[in-house]
C-alpha atoms as a PDB file:
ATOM      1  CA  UNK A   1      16.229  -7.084  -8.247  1.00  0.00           C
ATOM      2  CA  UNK A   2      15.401  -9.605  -5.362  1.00  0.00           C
ATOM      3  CA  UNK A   3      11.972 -10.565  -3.947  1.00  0.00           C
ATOM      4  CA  UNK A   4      12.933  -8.777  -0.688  1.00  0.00           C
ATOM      5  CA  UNK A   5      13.904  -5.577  -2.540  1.00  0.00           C
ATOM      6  CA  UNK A   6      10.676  -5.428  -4.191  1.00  0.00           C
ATOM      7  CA  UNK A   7       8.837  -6.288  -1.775  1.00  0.00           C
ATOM      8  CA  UNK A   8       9.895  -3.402   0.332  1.00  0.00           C
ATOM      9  CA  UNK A   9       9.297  -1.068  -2.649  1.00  0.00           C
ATOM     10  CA  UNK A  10       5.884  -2.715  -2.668  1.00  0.00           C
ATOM     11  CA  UNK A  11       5.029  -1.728   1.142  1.00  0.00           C
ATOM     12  CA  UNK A  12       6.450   1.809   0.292  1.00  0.00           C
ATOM     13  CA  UNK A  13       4.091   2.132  -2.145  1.00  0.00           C
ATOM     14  CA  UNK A  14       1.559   1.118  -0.458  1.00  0.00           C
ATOM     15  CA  UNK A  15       1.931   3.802   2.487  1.00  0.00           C
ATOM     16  CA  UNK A  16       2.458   6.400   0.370  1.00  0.00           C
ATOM     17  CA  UNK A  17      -0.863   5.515  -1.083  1.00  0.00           C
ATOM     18  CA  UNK A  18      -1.869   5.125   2.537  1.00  0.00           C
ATOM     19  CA  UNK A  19      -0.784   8.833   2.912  1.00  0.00           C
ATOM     20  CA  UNK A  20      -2.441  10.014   0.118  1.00  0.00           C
ATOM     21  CA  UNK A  21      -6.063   8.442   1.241  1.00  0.00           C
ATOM     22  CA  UNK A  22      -5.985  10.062   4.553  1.00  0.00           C
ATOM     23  CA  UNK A  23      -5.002  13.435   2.983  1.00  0.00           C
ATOM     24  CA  UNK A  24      -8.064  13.014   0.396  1.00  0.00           C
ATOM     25  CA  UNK A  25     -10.234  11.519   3.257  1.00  0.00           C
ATOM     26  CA  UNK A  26      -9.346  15.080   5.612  1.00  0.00           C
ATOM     27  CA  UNK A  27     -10.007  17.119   2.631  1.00  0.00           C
ATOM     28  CA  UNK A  28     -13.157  15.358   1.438  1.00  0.00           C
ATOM     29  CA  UNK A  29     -15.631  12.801   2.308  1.00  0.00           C
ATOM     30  CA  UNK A  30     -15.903  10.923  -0.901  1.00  0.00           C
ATOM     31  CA  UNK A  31     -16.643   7.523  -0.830  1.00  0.00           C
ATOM     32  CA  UNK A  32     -13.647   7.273  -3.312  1.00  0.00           C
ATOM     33  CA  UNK A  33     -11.563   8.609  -1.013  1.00  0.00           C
ATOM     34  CA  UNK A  34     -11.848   5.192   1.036  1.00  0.00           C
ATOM     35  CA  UNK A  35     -10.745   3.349  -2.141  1.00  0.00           C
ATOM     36  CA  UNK A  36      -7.125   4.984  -2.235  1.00  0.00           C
ATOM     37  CA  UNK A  37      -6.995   4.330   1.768  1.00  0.00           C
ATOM     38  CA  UNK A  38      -7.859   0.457   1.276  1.00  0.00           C
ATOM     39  CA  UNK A  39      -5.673  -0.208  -1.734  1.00  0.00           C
ATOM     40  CA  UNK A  40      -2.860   1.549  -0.244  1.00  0.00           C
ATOM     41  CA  UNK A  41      -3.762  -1.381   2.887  1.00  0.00           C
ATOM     42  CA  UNK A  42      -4.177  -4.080   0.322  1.00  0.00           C
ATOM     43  CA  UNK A  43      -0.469  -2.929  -1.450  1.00  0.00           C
ATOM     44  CA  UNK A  44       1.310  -2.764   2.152  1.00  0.00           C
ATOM     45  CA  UNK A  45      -0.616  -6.298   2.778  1.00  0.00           C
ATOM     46  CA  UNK A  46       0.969  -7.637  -0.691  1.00  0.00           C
ATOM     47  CA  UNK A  47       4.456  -6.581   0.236  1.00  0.00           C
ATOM     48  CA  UNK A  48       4.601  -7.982   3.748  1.00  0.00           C
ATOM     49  CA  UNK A  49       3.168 -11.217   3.078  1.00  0.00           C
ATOM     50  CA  UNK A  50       5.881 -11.476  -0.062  1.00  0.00           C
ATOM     51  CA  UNK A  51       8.650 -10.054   2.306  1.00  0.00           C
ATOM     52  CA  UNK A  52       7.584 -12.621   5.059  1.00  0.00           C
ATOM     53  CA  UNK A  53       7.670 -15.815   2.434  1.00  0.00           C
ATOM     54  CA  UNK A  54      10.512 -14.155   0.208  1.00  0.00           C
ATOM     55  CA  UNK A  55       8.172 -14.487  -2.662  1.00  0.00           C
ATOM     56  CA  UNK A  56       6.865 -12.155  -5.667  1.00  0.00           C
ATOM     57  CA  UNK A  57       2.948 -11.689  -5.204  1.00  0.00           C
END
């Protein structure tokens, strides 16, 4: 597998977990909640950066 093919696996990822932290934060206010929303930002982050300089993270 190339960088470029992971890395778009990696930004998948990452909004799915973005998906899943606004569902938990509309369900519930816990503060960990916010955790799944930012690493799900963090993961899509990862994979665009890696996409943009066709590297691994």
């Amino acid at each position: 597998m190339d960088a470029k093919t992971s890395n778009i696996i990696t930004m998948i990822a990452g909004v799915i977990f973005i998906g899943l932290g606004i569902n938990n934060i509309i369900q519930g206010t816990q503060w960990w909640n916010y955790i799944t929303f930012c690493i799900g930002i963090i993961i899509v982050a990862l994979g665009a950066y890696g996409y943009k300089t066709g590297k691994r993270f």
